[in-house]
N, C-alpha and C. Protein backbone atom coordinates (compact mmCIF):
# COMPACT_ATOMS: atom_id res chain seq x y z
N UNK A 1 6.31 8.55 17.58
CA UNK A 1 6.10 9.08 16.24
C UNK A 1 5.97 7.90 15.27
N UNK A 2 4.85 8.29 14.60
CA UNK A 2 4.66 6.90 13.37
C UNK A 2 5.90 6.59 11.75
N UNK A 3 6.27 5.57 12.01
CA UNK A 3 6.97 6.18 10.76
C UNK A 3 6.82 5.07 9.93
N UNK A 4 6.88 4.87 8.71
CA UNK A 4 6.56 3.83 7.33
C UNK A 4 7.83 3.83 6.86
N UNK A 5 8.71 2.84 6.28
CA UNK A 5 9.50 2.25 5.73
C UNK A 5 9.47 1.36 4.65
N UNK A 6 9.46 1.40 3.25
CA UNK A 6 8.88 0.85 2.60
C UNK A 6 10.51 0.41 1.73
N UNK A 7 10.29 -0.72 1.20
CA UNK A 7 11.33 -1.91 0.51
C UNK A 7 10.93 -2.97 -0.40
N UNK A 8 11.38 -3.14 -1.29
CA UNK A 8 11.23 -4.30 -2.32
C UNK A 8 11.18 -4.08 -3.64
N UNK A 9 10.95 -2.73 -4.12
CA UNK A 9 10.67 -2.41 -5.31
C UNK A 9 11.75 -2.71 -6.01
N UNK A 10 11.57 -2.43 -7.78
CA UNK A 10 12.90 -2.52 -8.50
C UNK A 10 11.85 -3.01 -9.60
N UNK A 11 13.06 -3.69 -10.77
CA UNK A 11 12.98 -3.19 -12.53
C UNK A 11 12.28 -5.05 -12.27
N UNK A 12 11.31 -5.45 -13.04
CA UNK A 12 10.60 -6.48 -13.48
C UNK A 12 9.83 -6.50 -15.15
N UNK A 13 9.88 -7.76 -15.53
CA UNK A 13 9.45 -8.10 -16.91
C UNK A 13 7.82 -7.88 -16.87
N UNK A 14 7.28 -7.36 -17.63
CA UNK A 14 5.66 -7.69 -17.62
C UNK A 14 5.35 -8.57 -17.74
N UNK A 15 4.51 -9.25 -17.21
CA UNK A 15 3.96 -10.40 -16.53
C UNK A 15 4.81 -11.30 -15.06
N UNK A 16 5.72 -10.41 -14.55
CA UNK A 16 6.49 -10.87 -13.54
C UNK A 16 5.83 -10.61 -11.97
N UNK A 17 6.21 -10.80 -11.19
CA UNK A 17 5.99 -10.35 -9.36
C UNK A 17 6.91 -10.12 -8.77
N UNK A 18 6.99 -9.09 -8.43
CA UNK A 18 7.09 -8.67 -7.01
C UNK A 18 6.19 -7.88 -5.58
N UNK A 19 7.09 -8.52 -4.69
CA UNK A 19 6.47 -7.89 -3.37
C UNK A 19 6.83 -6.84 -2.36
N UNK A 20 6.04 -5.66 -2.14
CA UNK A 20 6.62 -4.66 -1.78
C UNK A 20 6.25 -4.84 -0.27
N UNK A 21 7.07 -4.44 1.13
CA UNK A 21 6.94 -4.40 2.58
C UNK A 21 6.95 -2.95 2.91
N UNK A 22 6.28 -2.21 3.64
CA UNK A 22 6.56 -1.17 4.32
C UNK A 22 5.96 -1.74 5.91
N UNK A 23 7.42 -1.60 6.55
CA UNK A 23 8.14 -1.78 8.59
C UNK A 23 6.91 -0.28 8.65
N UNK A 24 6.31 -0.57 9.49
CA UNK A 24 5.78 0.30 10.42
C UNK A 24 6.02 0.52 12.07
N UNK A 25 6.05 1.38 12.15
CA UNK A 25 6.80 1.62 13.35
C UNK A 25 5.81 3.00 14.34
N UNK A 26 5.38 2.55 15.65
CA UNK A 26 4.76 3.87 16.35
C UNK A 26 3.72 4.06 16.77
N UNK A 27 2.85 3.32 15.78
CA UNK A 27 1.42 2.73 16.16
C UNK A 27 0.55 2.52 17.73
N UNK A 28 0.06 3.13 18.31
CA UNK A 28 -0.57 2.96 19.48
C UNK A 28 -1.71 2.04 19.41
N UNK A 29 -2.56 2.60 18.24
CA UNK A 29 -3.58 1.85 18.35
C UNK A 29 -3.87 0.41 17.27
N UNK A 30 -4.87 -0.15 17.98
CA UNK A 30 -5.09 -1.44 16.85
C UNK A 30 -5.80 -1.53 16.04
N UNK A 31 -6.57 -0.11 15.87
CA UNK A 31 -7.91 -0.26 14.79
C UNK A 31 -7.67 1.15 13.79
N UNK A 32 -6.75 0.56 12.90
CA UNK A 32 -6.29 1.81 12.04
C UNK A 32 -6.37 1.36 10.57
N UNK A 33 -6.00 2.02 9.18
CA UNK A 33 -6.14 2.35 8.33
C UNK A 33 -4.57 1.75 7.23
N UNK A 34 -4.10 0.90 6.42
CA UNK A 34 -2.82 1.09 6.12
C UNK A 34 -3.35 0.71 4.70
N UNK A 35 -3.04 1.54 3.94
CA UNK A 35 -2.64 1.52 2.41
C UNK A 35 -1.78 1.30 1.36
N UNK A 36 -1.74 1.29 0.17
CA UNK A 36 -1.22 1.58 -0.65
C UNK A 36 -1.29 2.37 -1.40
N UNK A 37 -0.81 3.19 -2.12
CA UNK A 37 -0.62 4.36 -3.39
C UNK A 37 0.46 4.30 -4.33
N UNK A 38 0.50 4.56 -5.56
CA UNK A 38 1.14 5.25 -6.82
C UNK A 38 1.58 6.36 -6.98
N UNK A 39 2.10 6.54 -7.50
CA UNK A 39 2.39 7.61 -9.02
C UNK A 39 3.02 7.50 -9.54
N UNK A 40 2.64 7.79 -10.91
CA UNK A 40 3.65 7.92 -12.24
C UNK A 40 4.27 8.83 -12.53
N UNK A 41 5.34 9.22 -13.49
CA UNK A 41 5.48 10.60 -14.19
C UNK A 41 4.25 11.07 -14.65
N UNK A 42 3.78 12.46 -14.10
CA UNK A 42 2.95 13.49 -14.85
C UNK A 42 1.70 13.41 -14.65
N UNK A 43 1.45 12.42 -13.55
CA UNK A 43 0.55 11.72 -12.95
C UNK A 43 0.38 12.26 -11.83
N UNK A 44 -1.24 11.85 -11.62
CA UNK A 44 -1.71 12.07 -9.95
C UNK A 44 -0.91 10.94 -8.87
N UNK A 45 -1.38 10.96 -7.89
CA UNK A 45 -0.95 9.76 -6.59
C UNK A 45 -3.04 9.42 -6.75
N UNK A 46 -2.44 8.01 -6.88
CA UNK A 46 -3.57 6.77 -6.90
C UNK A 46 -3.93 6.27 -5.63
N UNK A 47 -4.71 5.77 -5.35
CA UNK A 47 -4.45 4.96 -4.10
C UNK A 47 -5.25 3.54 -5.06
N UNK A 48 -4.60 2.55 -4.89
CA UNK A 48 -4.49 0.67 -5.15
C UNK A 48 -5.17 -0.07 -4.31
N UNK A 49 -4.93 0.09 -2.75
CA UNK A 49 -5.16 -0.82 -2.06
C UNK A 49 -5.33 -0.33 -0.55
N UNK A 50 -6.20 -0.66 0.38
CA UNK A 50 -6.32 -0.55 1.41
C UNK A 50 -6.50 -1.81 2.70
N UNK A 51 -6.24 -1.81 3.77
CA UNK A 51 -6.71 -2.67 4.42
C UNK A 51 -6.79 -2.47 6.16
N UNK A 52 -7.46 -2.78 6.94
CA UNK A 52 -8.20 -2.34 8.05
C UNK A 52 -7.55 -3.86 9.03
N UNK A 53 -6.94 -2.56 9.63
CA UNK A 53 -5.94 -3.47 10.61
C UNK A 53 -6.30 -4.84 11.63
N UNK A 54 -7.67 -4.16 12.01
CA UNK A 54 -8.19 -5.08 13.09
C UNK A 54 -8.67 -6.37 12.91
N UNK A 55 -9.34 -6.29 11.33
CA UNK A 55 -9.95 -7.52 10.88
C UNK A 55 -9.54 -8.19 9.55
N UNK A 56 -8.61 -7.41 8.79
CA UNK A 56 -7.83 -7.43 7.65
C UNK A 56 -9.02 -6.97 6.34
N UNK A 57 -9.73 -6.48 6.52
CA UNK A 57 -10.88 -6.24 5.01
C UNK A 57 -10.12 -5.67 4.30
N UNK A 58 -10.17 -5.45 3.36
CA UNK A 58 -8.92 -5.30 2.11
C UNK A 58 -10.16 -4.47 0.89
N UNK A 59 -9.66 -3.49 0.32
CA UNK A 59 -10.03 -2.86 -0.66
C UNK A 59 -9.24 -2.50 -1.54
N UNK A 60 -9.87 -3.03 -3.28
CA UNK A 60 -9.13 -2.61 -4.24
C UNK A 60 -9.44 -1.96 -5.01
N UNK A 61 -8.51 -0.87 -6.18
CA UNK A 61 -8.99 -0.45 -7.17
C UNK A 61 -9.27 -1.46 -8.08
N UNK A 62 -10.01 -0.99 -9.40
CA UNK A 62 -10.31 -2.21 -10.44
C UNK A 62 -9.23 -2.57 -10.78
N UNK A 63 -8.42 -1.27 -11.09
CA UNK A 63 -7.10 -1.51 -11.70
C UNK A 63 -6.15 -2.89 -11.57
N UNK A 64 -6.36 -2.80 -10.44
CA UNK A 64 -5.49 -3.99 -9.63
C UNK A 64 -6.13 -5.59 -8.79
N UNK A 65 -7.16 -5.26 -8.77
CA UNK A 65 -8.01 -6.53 -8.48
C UNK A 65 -7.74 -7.65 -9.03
N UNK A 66 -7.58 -8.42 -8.43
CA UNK A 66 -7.36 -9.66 -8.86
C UNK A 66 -5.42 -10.19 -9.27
N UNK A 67 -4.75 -9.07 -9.32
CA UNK A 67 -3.46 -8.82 -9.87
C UNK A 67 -2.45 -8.58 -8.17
N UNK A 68 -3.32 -8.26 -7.89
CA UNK A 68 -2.04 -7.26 -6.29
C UNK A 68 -3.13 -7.91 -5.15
N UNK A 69 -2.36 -8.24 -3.96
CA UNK A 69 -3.21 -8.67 -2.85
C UNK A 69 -2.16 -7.78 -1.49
N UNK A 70 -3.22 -6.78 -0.51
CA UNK A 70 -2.29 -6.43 0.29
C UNK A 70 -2.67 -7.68 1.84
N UNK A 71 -1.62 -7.72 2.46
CA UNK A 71 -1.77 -7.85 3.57
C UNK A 71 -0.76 -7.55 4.79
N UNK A 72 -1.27 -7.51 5.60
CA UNK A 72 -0.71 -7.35 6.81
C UNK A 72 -0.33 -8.06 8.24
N UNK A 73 1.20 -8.31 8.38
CA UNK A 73 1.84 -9.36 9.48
C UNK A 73 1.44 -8.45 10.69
N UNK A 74 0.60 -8.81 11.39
CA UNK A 74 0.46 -7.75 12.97
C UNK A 74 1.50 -8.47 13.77
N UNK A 75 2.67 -9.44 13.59
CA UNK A 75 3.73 -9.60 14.61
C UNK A 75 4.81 -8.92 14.52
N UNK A 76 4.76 -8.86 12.72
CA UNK A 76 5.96 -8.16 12.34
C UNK A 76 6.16 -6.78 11.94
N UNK A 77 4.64 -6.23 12.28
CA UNK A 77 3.99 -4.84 11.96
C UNK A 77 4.45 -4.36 10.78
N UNK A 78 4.26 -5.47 9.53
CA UNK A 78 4.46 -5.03 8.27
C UNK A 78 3.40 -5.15 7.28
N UNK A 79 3.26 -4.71 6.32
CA UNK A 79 2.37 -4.18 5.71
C UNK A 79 3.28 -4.33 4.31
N UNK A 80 2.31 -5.88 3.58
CA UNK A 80 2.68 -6.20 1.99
C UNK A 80 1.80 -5.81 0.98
N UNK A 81 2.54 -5.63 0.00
CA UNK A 81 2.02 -5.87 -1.44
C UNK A 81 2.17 -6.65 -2.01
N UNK A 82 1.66 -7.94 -2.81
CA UNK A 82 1.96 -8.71 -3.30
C UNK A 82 1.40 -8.36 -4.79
N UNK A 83 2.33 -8.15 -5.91
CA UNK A 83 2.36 -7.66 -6.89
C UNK A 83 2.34 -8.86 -8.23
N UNK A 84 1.41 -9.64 -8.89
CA UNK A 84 1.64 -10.69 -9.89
C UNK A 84 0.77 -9.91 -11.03
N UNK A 85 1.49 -10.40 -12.23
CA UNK A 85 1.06 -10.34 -13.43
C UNK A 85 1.28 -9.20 -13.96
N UNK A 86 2.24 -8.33 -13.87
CA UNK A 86 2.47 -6.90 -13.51
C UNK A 86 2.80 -6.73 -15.13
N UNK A 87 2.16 -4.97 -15.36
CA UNK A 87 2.23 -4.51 -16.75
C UNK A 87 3.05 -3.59 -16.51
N UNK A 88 3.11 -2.75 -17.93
CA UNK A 88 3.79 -1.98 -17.96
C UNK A 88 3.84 -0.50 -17.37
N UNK A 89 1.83 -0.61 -17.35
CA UNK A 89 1.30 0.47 -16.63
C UNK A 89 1.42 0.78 -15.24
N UNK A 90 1.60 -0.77 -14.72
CA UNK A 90 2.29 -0.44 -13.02
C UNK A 90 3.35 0.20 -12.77
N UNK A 91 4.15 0.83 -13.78
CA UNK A 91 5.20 1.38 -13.42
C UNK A 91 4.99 2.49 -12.61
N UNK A 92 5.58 2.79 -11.46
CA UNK A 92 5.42 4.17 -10.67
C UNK A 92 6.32 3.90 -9.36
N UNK A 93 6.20 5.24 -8.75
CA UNK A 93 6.79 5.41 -7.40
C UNK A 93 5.23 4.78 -6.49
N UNK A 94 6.05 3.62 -5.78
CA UNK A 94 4.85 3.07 -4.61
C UNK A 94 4.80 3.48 -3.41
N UNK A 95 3.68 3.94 -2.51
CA UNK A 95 3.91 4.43 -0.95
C UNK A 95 3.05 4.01 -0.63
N UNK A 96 3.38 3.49 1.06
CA UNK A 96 2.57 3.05 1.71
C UNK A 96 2.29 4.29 3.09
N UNK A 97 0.57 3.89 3.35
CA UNK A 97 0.32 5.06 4.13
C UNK A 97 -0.34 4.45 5.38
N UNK A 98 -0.52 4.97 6.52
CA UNK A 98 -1.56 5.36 7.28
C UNK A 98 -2.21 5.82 7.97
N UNK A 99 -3.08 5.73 8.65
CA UNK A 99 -4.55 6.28 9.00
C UNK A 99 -5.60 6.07 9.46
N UNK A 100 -6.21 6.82 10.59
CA UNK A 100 -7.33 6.27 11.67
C UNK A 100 -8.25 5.80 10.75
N UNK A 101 -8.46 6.24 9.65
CA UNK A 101 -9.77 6.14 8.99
C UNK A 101 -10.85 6.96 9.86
N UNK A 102 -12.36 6.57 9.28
CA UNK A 102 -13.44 6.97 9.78
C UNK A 102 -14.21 5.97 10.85
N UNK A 103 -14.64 6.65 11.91
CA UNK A 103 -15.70 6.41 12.82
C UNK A 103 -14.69 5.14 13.52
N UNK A 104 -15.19 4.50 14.65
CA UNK A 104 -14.51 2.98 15.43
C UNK A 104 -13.85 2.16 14.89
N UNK A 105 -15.12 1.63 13.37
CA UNK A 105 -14.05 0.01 13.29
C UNK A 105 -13.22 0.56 12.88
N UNK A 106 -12.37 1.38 11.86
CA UNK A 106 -12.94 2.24 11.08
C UNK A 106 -13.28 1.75 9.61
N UNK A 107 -14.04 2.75 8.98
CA UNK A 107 -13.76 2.44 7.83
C UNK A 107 -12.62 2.98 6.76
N UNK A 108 -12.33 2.09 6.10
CA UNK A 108 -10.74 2.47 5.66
C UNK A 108 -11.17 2.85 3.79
N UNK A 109 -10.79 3.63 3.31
CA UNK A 109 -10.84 4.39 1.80
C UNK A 109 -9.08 3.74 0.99
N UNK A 110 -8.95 4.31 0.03
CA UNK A 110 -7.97 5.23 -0.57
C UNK A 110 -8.04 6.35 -1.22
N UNK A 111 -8.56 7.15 -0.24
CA UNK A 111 -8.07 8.30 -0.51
C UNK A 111 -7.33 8.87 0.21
N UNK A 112 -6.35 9.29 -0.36
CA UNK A 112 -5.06 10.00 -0.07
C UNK A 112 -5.01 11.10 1.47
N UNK A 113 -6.30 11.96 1.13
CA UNK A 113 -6.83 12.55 2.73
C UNK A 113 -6.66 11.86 3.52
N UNK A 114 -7.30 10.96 3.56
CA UNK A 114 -7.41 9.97 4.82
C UNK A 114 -6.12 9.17 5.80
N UNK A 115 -5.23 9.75 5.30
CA UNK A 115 -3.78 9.38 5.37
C UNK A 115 -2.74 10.33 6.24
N UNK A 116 -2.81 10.35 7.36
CA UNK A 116 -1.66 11.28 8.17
C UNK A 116 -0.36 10.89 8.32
N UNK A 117 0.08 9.84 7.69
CA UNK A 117 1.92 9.22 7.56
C UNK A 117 2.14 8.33 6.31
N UNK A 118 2.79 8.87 5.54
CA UNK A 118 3.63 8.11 4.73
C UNK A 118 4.59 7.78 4.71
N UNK A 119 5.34 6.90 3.80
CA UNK A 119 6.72 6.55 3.67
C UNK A 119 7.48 6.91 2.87
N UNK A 120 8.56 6.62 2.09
CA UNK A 120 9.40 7.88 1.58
C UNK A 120 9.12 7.50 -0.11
N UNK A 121 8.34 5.94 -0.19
CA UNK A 121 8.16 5.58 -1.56
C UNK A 121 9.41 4.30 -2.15
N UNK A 122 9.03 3.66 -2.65
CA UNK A 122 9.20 2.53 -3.15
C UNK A 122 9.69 2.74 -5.15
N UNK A 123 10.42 2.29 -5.84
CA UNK A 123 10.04 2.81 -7.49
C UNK A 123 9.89 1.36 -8.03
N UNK A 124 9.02 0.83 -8.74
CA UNK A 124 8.46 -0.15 -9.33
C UNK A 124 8.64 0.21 -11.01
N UNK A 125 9.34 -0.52 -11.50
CA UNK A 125 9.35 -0.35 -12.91
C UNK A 125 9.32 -1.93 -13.47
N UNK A 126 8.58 -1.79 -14.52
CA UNK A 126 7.74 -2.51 -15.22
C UNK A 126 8.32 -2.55 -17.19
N UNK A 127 8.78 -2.91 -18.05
CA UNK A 127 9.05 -2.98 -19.04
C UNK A 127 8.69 -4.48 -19.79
């Protein structure tokens, strides 16, 4: 059974960093899907960031481009966020997800569909 574990969050100054880890655990295969997502109060769930296990291609929202970099340890089967320059608007509950994606390599989205395991969420606050 797949399961996501996610750690690091907590209260930061705007313009500060932090880095969020979600332990993955269960994984059979090597050509899968692992994300990131949001939400705020009163808010939808976002998806931020994606990245494609096999070769690391990485996809961002605008939002966060250039500000957040994900990547992924395949020894330590963890899956980062690296969070700099952070506003106030980043504030939210963070989860990390994943997912076969589409077709072989696959191709990897954020969208939230595309996602058959999450983790229980992360809270990132920003002031």
């Amino acid at each position: 059974d797949v399961q996501l574990v996610e750690s690091g969050g907590g209260s930061v100054q705007a313009g500060g960093s932090l880095r969020l880890s979600c332990a993955a655990s269960g994984y059979t295969s090597s050509r899968y899907c692992m994300s990131w997502f949001r939400q705020a109060p009163g808010q939808e769930r976002e998806g931020i960031a994606s990245i494609r296990t096999v070769d690391g291609m990485a996809t961002y929202v605008d939002s966060v481009r250039g500000r957040f970099t994900i990547a992924k340890d395949i020894a330590r089967n963890t899956l980062y966020l690296q969070m700099d320059s952070l506003e106030v608007e980043d504030t939210a509950m963070y989860y990390c997800a994943a997912g076969a994606g589409r077709g072989y390599t696959p191709r990897c989205t954020i969208e939230s569909s595309e996602y058959t395991h999450w983790g229980q969420g992360t809270q990132v606050t920003v002031s």
